[in-house]
Structures are given as C-alpha cells and as structure tokens.
PDB file of N, CA and C in Angstrom:
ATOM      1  N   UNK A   1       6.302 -19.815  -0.738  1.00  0.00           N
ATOM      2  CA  UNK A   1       5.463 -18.706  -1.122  1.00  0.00           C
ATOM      3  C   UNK A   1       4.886 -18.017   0.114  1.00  0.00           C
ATOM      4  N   UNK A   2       4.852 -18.719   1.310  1.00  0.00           N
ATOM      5  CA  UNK A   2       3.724 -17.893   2.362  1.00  0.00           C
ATOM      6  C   UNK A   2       5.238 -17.022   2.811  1.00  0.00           C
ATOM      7  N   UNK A   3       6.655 -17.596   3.105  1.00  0.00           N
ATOM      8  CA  UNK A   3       7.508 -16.537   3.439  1.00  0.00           C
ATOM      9  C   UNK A   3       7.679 -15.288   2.620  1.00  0.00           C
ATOM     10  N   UNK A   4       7.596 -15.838   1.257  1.00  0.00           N
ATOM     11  CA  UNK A   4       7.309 -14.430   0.559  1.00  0.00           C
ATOM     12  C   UNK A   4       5.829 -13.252   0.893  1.00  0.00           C
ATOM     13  N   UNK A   5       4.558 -14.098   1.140  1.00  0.00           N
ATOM     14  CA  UNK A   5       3.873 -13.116   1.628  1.00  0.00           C
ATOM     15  C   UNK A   5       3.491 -12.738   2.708  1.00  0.00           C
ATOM     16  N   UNK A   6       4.189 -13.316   3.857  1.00  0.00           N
ATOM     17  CA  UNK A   6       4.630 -12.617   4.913  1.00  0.00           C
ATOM     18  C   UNK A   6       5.612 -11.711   5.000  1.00  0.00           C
ATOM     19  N   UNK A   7       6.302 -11.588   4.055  1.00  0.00           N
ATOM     20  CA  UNK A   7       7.623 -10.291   3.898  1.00  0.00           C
ATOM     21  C   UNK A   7       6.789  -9.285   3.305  1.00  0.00           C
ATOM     22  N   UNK A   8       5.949  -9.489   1.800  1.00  0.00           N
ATOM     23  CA  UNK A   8       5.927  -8.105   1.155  1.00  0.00           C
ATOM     24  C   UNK A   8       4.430  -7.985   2.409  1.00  0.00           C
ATOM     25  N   UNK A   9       3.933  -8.652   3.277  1.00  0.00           N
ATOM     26  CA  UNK A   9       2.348  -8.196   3.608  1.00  0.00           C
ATOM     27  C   UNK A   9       3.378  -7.345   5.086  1.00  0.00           C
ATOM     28  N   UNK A  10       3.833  -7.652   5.774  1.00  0.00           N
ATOM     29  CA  UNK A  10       4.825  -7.253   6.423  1.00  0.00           C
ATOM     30  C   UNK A  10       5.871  -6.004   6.396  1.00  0.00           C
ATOM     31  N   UNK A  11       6.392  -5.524   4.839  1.00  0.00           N
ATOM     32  CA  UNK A  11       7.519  -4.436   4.850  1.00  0.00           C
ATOM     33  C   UNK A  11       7.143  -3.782   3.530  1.00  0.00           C
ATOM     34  N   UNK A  12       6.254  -4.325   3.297  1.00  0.00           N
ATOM     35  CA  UNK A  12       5.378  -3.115   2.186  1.00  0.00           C
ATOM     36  C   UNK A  12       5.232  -1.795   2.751  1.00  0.00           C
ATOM     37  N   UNK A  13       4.527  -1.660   3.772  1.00  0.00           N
ATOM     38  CA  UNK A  13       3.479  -0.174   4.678  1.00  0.00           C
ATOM     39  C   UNK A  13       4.985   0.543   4.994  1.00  0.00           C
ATOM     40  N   UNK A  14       5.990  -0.218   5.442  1.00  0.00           N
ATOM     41  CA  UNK A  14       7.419   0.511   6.009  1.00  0.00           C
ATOM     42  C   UNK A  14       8.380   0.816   4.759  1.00  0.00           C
ATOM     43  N   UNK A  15       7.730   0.075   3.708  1.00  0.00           N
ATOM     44  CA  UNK A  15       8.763   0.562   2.341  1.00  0.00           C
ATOM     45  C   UNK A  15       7.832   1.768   1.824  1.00  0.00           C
ATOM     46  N   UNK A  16       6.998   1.768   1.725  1.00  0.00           N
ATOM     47  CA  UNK A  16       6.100   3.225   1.166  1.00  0.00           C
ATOM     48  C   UNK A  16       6.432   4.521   2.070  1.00  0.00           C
ATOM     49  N   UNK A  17       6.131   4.100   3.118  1.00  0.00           N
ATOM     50  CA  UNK A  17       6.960   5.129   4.221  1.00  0.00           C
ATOM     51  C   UNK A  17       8.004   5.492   4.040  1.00  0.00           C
ATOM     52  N   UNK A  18       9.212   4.960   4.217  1.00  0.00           N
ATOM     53  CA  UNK A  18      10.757   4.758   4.003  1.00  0.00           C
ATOM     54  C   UNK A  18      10.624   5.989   2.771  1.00  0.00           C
ATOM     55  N   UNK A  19       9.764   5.277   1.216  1.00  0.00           N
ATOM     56  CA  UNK A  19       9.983   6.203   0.374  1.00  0.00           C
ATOM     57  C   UNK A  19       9.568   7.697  -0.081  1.00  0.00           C
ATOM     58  N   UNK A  20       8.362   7.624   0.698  1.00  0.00           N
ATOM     59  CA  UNK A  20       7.506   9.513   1.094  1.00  0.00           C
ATOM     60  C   UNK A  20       8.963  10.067   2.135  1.00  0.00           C
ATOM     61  N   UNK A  21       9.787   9.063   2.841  1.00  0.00           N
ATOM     62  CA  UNK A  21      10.259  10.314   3.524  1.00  0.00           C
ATOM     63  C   UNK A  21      11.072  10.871   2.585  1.00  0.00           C
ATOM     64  N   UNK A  22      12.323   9.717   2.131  1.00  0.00           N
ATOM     65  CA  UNK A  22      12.840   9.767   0.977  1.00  0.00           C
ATOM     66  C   UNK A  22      12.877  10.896   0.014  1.00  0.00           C
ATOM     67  N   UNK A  23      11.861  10.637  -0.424  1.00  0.00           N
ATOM     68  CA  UNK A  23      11.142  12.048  -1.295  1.00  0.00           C
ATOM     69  C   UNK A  23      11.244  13.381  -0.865  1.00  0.00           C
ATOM     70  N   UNK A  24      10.378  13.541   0.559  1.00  0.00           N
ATOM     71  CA  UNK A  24      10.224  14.437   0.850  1.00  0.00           C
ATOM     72  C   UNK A  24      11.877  15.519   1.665  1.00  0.00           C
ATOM     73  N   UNK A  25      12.633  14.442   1.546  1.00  0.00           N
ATOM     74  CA  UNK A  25      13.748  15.092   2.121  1.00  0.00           C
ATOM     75  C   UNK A  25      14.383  15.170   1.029  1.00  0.00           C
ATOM     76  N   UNK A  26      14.545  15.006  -0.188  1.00  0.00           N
ATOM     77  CA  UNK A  26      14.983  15.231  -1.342  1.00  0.00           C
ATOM     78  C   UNK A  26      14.374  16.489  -1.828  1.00  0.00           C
ATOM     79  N   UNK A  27      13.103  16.927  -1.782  1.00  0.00           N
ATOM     80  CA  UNK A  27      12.109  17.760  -1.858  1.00  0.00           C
ATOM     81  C   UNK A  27      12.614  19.046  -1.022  1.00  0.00           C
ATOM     82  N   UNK A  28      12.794  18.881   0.294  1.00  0.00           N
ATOM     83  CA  UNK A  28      13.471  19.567   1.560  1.00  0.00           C
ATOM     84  C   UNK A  28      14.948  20.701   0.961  1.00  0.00           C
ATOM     85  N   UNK A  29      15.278  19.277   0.522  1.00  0.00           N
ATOM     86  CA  UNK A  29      17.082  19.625   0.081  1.00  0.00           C
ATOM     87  C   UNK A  29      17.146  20.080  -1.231  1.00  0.00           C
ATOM     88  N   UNK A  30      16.642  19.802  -2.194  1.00  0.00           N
ATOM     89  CA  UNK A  30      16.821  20.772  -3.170  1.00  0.00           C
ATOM     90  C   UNK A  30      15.755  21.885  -3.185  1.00  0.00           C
ATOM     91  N   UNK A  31      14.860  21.780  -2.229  1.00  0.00           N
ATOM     92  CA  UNK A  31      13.770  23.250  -2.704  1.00  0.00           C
ATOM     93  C   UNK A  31      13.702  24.206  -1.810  1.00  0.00           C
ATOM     94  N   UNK A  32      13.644  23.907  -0.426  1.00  0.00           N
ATOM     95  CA  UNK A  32      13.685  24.461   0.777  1.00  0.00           C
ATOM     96  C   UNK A  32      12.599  23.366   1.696  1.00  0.00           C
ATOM     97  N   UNK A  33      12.749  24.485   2.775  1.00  0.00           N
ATOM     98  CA  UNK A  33      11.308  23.573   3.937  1.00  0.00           C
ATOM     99  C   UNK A  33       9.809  24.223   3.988  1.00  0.00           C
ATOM    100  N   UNK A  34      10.007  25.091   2.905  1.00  0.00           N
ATOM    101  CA  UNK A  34       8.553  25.632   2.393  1.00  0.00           C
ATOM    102  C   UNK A  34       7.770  24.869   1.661  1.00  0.00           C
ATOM    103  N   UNK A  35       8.588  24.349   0.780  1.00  0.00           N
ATOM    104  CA  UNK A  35       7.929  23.114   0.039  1.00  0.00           C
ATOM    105  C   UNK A  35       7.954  22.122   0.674  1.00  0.00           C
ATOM    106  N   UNK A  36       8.493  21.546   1.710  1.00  0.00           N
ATOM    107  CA  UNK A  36       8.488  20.075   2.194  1.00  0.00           C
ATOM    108  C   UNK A  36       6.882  20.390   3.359  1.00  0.00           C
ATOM    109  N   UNK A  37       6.559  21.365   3.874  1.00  0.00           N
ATOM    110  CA  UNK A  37       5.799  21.278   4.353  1.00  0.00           C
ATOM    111  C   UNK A  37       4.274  21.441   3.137  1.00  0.00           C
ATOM    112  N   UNK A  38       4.408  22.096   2.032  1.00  0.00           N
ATOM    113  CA  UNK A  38       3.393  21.887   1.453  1.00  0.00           C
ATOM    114  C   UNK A  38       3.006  21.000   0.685  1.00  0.00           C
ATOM    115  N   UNK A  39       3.903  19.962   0.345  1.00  0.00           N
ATOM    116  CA  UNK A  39       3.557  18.386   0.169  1.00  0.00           C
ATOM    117  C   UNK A  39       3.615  17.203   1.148  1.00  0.00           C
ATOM    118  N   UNK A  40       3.564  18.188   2.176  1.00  0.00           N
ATOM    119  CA  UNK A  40       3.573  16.664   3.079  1.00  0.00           C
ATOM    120  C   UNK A  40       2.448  15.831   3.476  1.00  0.00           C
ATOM    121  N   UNK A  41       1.370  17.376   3.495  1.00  0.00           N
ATOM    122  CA  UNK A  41       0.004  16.272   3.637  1.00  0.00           C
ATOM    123  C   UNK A  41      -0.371  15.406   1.755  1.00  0.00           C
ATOM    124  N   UNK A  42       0.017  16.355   1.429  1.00  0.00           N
ATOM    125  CA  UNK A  42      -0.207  14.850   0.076  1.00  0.00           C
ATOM    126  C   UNK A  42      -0.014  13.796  -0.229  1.00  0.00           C
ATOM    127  N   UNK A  43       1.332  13.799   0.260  1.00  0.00           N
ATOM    128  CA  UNK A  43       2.302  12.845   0.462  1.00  0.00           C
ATOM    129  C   UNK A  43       1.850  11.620   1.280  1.00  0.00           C
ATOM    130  N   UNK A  44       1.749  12.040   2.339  1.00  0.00           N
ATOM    131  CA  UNK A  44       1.015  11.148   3.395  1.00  0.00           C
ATOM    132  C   UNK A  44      -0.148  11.126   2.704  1.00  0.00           C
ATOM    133  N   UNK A  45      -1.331  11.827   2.490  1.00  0.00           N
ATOM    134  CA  UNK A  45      -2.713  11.336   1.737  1.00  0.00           C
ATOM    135  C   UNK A  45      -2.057   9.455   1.235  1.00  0.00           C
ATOM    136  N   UNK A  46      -1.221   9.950  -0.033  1.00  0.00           N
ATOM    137  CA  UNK A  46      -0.977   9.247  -1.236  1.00  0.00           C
ATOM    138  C   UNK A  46      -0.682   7.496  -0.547  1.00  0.00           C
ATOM    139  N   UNK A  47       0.348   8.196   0.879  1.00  0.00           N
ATOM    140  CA  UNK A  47       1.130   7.061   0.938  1.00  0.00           C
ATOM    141  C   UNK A  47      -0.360   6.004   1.958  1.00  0.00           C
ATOM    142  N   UNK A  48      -0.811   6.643   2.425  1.00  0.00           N
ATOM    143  CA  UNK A  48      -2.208   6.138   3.394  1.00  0.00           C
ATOM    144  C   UNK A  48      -2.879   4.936   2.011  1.00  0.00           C
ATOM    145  N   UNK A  49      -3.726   5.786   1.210  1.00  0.00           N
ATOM    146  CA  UNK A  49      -4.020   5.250   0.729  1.00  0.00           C
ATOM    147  C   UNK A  49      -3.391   3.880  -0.347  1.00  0.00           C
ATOM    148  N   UNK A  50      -2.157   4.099  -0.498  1.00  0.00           N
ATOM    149  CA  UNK A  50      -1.215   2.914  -1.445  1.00  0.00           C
ATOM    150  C   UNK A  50      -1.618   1.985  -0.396  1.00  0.00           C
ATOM    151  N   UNK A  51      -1.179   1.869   0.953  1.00  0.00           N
ATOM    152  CA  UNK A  51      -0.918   0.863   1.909  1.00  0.00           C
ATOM    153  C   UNK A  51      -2.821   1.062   2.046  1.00  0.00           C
ATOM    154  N   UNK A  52      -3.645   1.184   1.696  1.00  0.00           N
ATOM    155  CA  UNK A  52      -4.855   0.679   2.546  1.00  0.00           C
ATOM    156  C   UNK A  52      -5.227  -0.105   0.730  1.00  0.00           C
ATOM    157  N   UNK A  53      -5.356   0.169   0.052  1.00  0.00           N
ATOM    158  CA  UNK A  53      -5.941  -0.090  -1.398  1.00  0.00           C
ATOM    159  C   UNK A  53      -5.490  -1.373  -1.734  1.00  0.00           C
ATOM    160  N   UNK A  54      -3.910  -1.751  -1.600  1.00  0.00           N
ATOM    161  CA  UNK A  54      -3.374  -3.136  -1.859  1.00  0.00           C
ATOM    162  C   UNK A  54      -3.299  -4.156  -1.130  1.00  0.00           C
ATOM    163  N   UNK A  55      -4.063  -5.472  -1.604  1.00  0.00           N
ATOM    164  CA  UNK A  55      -4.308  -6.551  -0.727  1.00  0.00           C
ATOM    165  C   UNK A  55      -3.185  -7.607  -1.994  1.00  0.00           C
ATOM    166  N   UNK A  56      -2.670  -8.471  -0.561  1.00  0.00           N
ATOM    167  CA  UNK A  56      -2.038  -9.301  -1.200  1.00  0.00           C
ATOM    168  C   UNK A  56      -2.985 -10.447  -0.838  1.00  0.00           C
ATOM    169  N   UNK A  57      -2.835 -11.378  -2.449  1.00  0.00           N
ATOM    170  CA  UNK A  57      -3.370 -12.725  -2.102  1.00  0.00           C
ATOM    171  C   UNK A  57      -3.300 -13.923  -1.490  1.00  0.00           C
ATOM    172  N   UNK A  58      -3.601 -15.049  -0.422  1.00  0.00           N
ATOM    173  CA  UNK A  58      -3.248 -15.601   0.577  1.00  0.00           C
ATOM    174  C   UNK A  58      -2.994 -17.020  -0.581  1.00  0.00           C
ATOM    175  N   UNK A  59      -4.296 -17.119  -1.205  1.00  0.00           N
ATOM    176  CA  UNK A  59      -3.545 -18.304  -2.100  1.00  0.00           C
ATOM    177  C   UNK A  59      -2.588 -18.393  -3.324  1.00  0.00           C
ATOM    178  N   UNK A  60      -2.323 -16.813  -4.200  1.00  0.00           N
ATOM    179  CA  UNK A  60      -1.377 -17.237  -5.510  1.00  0.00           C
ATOM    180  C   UNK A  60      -0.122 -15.977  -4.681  1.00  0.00           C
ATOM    181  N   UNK A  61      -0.168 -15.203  -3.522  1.00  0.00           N
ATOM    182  CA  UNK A  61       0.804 -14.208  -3.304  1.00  0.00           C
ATOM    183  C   UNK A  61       0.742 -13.103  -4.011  1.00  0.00           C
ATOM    184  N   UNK A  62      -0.513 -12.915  -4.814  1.00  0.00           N
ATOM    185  CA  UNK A  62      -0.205 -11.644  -6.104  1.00  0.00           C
ATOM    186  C   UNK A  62      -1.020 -10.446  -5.531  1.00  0.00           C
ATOM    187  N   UNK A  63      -0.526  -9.188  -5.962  1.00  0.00           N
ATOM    188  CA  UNK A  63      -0.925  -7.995  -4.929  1.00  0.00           C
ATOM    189  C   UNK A  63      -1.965  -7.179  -6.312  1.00  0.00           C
ATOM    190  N   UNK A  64      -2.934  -7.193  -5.241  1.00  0.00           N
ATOM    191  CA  UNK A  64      -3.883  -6.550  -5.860  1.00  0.00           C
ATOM    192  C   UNK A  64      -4.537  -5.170  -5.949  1.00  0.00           C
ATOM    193  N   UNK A  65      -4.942  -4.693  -6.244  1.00  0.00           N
ATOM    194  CA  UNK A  65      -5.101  -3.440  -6.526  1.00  0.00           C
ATOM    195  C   UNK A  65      -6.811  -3.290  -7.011  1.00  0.00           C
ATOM    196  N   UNK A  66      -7.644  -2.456  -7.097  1.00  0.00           N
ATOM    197  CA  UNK A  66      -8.997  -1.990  -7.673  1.00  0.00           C
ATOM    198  C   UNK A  66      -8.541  -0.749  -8.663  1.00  0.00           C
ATOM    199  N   UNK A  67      -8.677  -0.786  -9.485  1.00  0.00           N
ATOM    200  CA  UNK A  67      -8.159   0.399 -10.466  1.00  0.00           C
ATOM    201  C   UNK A  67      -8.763   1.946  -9.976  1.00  0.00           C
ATOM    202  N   UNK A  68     -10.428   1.428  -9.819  1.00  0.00           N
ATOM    203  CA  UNK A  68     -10.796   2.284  -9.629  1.00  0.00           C
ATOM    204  C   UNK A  68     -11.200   3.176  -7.814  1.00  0.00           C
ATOM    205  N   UNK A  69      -9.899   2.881  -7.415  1.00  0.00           N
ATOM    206  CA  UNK A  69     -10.044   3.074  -5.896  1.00  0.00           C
ATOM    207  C   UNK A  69     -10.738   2.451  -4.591  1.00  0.00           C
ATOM    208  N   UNK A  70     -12.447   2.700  -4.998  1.00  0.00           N
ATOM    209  CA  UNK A  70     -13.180   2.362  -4.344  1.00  0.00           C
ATOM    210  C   UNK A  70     -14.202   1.585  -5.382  1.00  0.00           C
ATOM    211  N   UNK A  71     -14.769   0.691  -4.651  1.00  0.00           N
ATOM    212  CA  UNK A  71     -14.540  -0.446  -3.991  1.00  0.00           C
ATOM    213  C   UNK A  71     -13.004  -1.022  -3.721  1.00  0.00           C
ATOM    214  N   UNK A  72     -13.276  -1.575  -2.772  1.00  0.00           N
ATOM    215  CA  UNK A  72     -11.303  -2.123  -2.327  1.00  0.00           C
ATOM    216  C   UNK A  72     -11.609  -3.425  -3.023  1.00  0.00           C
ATOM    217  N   UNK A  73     -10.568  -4.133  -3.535  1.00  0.00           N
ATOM    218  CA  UNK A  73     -10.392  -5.351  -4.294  1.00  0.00           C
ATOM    219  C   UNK A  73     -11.270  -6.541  -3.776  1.00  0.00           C
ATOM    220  N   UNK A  74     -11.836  -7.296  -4.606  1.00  0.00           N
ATOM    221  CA  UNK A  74     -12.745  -8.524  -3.139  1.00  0.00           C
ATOM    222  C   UNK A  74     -12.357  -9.641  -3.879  1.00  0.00           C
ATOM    223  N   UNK A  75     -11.470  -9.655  -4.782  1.00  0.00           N
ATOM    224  CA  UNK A  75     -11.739 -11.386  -5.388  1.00  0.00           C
ATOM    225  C   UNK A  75     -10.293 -11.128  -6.457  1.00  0.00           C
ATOM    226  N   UNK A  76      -8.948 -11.854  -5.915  1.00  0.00           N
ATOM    227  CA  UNK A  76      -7.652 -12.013  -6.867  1.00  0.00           C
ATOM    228  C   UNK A  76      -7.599 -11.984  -8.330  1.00  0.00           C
ATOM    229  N   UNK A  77      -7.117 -10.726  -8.768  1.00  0.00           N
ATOM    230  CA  UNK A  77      -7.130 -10.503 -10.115  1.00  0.00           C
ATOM    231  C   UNK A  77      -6.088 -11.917 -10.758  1.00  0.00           C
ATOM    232  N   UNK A  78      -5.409 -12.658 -10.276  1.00  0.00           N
ATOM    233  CA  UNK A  78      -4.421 -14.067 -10.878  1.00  0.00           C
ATOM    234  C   UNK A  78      -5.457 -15.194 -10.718  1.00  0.00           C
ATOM    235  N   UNK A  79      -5.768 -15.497  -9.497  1.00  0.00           N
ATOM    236  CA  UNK A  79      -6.594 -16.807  -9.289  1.00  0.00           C
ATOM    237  C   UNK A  79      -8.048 -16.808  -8.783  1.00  0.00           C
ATOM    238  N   UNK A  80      -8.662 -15.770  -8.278  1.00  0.00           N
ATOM    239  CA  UNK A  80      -9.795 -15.494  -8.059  1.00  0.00           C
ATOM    240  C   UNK A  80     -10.170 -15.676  -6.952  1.00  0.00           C
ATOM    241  N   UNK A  81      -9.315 -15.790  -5.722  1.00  0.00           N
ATOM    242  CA  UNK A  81      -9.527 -16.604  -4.570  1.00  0.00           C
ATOM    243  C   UNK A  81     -10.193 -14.863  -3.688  1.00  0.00           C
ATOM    244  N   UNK A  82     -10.969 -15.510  -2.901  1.00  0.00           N
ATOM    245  CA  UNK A  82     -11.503 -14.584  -2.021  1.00  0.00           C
ATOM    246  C   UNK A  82     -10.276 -13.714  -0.800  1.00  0.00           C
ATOM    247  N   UNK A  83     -10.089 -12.070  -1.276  1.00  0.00           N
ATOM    248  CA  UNK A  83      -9.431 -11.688  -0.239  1.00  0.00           C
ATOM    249  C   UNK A  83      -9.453 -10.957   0.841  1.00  0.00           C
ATOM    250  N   UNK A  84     -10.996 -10.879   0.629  1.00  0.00           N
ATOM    251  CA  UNK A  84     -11.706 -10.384   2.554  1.00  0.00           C
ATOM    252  C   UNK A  84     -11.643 -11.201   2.961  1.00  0.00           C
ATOM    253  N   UNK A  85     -11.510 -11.473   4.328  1.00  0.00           N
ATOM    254  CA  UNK A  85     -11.551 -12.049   5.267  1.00  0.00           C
ATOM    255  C   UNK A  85     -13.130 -12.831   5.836  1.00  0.00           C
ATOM    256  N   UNK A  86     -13.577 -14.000   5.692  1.00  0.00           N
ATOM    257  CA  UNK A  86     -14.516 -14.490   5.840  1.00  0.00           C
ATOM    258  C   UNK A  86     -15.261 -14.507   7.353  1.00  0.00           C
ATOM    259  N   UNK A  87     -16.712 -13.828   7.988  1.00  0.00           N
ATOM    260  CA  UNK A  87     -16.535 -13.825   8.879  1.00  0.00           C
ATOM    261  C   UNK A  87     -16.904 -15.235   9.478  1.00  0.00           C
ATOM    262  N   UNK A  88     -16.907 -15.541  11.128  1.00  0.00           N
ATOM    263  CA  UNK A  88     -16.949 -16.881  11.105  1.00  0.00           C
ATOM    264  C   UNK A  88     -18.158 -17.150  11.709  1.00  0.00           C
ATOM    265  N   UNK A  89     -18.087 -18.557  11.479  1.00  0.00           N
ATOM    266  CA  UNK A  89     -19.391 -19.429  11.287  1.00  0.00           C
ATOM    267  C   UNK A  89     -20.211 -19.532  12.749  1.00  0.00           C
ATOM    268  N   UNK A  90     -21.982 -19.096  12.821  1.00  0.00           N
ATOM    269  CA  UNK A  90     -22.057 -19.265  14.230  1.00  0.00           C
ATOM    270  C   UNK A  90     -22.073 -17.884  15.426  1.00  0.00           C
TER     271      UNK A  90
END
C-alpha cells in the first residue's frame, strides 16, 4: 500500500497537468488559438486547485477531498486518521 501511495501522491499533480494540456490542445485544434488562450487561465485556476485540495491518506491510502473547498480536509473520510502533518514536539 505505501508503493501505491507513493505513486498516486507522486504522478497525480503530473496527471492533472498532462490532462489540462490535453484538453486544451484539443480545445486549440478543434476551435482555434482564440479559445485556447481564453481558457487557459481557468484551466490552470481548476487544475491548481484539484492538486492543492486532495490529500491522500498515509494510513488507509484513500484520497480525500473537502466538498466544500475550504477548509482543506483535516481528518480521512475511510479511517479517520489525521492528514496534516503534526508539528514536532519541543
């Protein structure tokens, strides 16, 4: 399980990427480059925030989410385990 969440904590941020470009060159190619420039800051907005909002969990691996944006997630919607980072002792 930790190789699994070292892969998705790892190639998540580069798969969201990968897929805004994706998009946006699909966007490019069938519409023109008038439109690729006027969704690009959205795009990026969207993709910023996917990769800052989802925390994966260190003890069950399950990726979490806050429905409602803000606040960012603090406690595993599967097992409940704490997923801020604790500061240290001292």
């Amino acid at each position: 399980m930790l190789r699994q969440l070292r892969s998705h904590t790892l190639f998540r941020p580069f798969g969201h990427i990968i897929l805004a470009a994706v998009f946006l060159t699909c966007v490019g190619f069938f519409s023109g480059a008038r439109n690729v420039l006027f969704l690009a800051l959205p795009i990026a907005l969207i993709t910023f925030l996917n990769i800052w909002t989802w925390k994966n969990c260190k003890a069950c691996g399950a990726m979490n989410r806050n429905p409602y944006m803000f606040p960012l997630a603090r406690f595993c919607s599967k097992c409940g385990a704490n997923l801020s980072p604790s500061p240290p002792d001292g």
